[in-house]
N, C-alpha and C. Protein backbone atom coordinates (compact mmCIF):
# COMPACT_ATOMS: atom_id res chain seq x y z
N UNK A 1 -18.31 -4.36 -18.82
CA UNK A 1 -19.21 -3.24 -18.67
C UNK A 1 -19.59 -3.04 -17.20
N UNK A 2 -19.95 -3.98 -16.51
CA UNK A 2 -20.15 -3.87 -15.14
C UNK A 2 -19.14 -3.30 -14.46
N UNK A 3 -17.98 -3.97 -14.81
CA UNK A 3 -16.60 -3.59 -13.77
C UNK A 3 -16.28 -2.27 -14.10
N UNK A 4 -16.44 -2.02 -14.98
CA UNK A 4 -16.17 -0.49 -15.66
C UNK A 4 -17.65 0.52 -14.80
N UNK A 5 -18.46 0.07 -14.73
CA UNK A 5 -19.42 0.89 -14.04
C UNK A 5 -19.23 0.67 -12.68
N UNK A 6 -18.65 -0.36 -12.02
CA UNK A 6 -18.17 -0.43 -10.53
C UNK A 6 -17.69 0.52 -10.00
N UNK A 7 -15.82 0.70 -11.53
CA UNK A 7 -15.08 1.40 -10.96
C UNK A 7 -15.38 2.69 -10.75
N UNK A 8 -16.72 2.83 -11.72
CA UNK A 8 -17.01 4.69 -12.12
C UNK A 8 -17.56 4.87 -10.91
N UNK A 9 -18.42 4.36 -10.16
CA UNK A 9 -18.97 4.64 -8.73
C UNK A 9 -18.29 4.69 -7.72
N UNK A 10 -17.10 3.64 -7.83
CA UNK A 10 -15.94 3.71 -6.46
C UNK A 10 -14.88 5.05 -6.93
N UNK A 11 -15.03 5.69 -8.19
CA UNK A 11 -14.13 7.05 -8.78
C UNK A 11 -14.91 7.67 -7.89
N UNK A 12 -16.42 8.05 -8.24
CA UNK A 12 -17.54 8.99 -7.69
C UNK A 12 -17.29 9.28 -6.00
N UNK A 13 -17.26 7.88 -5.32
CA UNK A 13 -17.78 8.11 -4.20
C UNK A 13 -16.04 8.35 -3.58
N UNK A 14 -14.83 7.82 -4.12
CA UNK A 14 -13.80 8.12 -3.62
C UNK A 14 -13.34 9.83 -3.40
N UNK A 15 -13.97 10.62 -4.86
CA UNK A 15 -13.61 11.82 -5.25
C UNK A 15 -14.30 12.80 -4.78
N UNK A 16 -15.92 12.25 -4.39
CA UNK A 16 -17.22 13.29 -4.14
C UNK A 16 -16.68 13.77 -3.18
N UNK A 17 -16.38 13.08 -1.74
CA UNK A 17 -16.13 14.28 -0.23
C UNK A 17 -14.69 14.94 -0.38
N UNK A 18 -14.09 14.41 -1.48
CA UNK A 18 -12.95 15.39 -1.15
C UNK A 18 -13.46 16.61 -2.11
N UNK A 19 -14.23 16.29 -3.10
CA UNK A 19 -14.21 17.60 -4.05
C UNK A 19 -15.01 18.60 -3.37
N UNK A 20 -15.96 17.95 -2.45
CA UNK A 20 -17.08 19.10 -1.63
C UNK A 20 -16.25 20.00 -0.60
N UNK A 21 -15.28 19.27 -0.15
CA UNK A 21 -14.48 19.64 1.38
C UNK A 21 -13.43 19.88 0.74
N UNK A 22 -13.00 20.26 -0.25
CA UNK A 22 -11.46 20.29 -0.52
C UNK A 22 -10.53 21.77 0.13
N UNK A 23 -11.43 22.47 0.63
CA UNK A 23 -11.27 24.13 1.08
C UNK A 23 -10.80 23.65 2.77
N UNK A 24 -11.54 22.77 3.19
CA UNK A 24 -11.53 22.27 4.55
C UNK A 24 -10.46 21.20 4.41
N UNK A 25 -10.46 20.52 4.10
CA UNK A 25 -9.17 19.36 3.71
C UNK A 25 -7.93 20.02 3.58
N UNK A 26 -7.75 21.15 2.92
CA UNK A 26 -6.53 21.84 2.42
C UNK A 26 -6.02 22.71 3.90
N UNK A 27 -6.92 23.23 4.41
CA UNK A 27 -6.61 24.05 5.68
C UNK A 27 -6.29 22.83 7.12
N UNK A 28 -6.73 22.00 6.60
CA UNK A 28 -6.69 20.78 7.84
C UNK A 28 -5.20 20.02 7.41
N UNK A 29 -4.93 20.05 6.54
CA UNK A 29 -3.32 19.42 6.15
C UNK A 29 -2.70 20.66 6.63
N UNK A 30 -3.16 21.59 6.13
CA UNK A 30 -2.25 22.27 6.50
C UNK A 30 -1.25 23.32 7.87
N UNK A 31 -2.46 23.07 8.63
CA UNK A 31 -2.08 22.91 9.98
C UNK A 31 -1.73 21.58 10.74
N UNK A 32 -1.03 20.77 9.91
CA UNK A 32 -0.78 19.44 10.43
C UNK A 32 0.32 19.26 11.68
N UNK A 33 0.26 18.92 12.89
CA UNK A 33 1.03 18.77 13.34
C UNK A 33 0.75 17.24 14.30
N UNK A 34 1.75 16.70 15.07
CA UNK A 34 1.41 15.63 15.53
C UNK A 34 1.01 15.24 17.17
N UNK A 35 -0.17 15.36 17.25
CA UNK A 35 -0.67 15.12 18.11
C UNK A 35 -2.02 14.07 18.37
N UNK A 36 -2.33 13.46 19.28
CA UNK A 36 -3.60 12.25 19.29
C UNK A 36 -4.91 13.49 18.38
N UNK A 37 -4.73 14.42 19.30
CA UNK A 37 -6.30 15.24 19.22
C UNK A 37 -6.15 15.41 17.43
N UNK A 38 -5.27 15.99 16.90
CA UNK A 38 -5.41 16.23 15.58
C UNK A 38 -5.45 15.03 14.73
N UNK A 39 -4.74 13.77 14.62
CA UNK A 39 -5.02 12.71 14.46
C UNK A 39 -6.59 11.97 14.84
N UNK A 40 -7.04 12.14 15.34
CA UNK A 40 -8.14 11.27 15.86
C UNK A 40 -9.58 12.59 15.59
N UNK A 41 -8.96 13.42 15.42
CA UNK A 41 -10.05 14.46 15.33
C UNK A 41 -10.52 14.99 13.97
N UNK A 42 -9.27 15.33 13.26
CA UNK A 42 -9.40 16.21 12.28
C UNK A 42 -9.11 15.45 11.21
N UNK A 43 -8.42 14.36 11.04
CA UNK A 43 -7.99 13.44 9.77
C UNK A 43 -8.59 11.97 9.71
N UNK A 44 -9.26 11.85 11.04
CA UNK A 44 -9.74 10.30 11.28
C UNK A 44 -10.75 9.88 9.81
N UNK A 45 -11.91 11.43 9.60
CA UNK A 45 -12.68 11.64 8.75
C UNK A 45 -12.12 10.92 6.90
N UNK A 46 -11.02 11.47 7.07
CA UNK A 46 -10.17 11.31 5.77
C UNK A 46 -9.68 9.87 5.27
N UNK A 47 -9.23 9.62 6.37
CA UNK A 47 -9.00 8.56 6.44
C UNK A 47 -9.59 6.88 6.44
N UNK A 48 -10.86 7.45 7.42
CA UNK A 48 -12.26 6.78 7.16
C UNK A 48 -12.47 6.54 5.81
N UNK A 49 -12.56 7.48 5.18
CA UNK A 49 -13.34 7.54 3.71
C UNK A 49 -12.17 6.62 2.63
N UNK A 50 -10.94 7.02 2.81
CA UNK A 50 -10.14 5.98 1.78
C UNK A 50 -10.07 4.31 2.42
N UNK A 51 -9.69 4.40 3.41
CA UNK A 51 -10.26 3.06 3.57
C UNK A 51 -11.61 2.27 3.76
N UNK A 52 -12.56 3.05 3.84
CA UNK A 52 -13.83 2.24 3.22
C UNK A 52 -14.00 2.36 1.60
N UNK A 53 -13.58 2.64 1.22
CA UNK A 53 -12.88 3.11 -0.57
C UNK A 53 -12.41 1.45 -0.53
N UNK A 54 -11.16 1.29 -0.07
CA UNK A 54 -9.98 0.37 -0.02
C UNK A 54 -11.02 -1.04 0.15
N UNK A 55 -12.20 -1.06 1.08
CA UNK A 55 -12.65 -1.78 1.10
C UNK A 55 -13.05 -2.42 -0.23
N UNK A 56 -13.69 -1.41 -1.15
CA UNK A 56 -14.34 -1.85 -1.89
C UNK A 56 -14.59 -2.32 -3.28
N UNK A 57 -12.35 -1.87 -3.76
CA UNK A 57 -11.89 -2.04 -4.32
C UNK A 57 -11.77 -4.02 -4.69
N UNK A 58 -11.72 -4.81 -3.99
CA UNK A 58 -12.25 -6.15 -3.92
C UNK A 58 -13.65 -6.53 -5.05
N UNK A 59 -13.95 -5.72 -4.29
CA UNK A 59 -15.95 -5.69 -4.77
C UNK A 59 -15.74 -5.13 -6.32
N UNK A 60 -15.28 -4.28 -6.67
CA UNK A 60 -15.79 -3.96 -7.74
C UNK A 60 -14.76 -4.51 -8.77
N UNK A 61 -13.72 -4.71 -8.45
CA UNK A 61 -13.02 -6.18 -9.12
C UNK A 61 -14.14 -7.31 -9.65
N UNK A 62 -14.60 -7.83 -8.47
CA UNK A 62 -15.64 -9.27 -8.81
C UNK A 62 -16.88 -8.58 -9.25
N UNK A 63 -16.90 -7.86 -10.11
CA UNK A 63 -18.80 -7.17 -10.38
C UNK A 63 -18.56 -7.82 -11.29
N UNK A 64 -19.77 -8.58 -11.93
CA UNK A 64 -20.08 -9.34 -13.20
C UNK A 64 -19.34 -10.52 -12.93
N UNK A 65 -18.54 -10.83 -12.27
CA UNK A 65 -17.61 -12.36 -12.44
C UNK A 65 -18.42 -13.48 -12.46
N UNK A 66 -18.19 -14.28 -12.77
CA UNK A 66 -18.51 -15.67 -12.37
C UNK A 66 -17.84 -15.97 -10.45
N UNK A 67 -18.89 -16.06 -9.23
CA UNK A 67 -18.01 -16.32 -8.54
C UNK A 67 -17.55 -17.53 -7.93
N UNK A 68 -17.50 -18.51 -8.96
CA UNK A 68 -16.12 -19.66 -9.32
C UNK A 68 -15.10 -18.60 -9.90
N UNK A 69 -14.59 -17.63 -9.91
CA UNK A 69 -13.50 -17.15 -10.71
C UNK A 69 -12.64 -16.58 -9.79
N UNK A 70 -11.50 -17.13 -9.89
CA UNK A 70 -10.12 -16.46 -8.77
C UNK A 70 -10.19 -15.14 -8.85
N UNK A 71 -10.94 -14.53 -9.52
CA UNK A 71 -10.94 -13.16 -9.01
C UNK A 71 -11.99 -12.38 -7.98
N UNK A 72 -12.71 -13.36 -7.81
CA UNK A 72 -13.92 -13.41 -7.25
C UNK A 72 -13.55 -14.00 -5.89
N UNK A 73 -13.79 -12.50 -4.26
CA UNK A 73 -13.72 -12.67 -3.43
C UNK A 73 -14.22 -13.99 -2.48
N UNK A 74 -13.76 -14.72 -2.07
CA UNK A 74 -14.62 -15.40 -0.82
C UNK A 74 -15.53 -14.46 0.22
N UNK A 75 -15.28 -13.65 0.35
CA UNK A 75 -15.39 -12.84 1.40
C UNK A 75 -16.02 -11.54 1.00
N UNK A 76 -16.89 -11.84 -0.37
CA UNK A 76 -17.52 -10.30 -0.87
C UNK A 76 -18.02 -9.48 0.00
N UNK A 77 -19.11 -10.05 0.68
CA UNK A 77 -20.18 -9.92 1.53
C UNK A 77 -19.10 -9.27 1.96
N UNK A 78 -18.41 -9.51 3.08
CA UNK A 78 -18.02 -9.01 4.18
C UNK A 78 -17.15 -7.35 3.65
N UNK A 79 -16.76 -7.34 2.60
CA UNK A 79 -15.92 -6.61 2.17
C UNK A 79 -16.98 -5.17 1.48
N UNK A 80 -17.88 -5.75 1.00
CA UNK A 80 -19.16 -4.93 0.84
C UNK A 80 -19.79 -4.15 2.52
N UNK A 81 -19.95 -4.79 3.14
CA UNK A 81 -20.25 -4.38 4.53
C UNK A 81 -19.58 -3.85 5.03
N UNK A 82 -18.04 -3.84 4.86
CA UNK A 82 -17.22 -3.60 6.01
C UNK A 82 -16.83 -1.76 5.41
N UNK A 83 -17.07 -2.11 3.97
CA UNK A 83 -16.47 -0.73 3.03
C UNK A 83 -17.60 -0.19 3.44
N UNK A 84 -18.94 -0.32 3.30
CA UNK A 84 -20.06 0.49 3.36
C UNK A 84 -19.98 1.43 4.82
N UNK A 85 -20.12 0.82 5.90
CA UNK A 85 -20.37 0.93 7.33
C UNK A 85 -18.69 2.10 7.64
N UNK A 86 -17.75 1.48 7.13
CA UNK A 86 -16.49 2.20 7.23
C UNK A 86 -16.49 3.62 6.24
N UNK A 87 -17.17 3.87 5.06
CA UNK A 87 -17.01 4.74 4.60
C UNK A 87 -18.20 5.40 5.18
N UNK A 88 -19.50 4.97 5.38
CA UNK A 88 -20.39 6.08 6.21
C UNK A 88 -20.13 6.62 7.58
N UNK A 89 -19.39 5.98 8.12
CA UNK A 89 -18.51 6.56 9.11
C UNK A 89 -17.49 7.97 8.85
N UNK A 90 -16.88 7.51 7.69
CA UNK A 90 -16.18 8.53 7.38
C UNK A 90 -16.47 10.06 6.89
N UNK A 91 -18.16 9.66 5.89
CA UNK A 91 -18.64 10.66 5.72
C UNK A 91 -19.40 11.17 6.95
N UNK A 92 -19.90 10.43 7.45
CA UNK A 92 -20.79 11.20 8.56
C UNK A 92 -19.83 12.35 9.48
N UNK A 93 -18.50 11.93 9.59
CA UNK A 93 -17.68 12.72 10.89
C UNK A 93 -17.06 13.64 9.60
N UNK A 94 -16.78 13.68 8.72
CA UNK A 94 -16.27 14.43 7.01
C UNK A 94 -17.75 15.77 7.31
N UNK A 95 -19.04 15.55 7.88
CA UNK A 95 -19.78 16.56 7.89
C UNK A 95 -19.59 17.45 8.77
N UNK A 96 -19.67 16.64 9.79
CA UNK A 96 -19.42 17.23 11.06
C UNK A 96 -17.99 18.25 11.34
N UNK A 97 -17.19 17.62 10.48
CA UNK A 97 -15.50 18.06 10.92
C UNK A 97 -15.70 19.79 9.97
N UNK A 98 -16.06 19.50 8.61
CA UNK A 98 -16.79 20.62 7.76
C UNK A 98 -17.59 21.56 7.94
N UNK A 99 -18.50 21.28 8.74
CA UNK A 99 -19.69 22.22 9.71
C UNK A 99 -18.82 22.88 10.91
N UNK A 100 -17.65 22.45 11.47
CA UNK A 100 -16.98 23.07 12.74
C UNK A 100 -15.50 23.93 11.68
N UNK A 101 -15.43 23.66 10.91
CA UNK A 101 -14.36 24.22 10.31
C UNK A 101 -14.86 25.27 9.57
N UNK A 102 -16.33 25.54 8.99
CA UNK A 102 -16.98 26.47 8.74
C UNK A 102 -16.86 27.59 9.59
N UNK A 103 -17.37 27.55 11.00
CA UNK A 103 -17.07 28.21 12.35
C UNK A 103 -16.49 28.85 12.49
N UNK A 104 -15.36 28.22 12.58
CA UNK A 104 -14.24 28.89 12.70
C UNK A 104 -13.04 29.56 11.81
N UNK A 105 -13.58 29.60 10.07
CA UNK A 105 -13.40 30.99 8.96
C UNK A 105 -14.13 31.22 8.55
């Protein structure tokens, strides 16, 4: 029951900024081309957000475990912190990138 309510929150928070931004996400792929500025500018946001996701996929594995149980991180803590701090990163610049893409259609 826990792990099942883990995963429903890591569904939530994986799915929420793309479902809000998906108008902005779609126009931002789709002018994709390869350069630092568009990389580091316009997708960093995106990217942010699945890997503080990725983080936390660990974590919600071990919810409810016993942690004596091989499924149960050594390293929760850190993996909890590292997903948190990495995905508010992602949303915070996911606002910002959204508010300037507003602008400009």
């Amino acid at each position: 029951m826990v792990t099942a309510l883990a995963f429903a929150w890591l569904a939530c928070a994986a799915a929420g900024p793309f479902v809000a931004w998906h108008r902005a996400l779609a126009d931002i792929l789709a002018s994709f081309h390869w350069s630092f500025g568009y990389l580091v500018g316009e997708l960093s946001p995106w990217c942010l957000l699945v890997i503080g996701v990725a983080f936390m996929i660990p974590v919600a594995i071990s919810a409810g475990r016993n942690p004596e149980s091989r499924l149960y991180p050594r390293a929760r803590r850190a993996y909890i912190a590292w997903g948190t701090c990495v995905y508010l990163l992602g949303l915070g610049l996911a606002v910002q990138v959204s508010e300037l893409w507003r602008y400009t259609h």
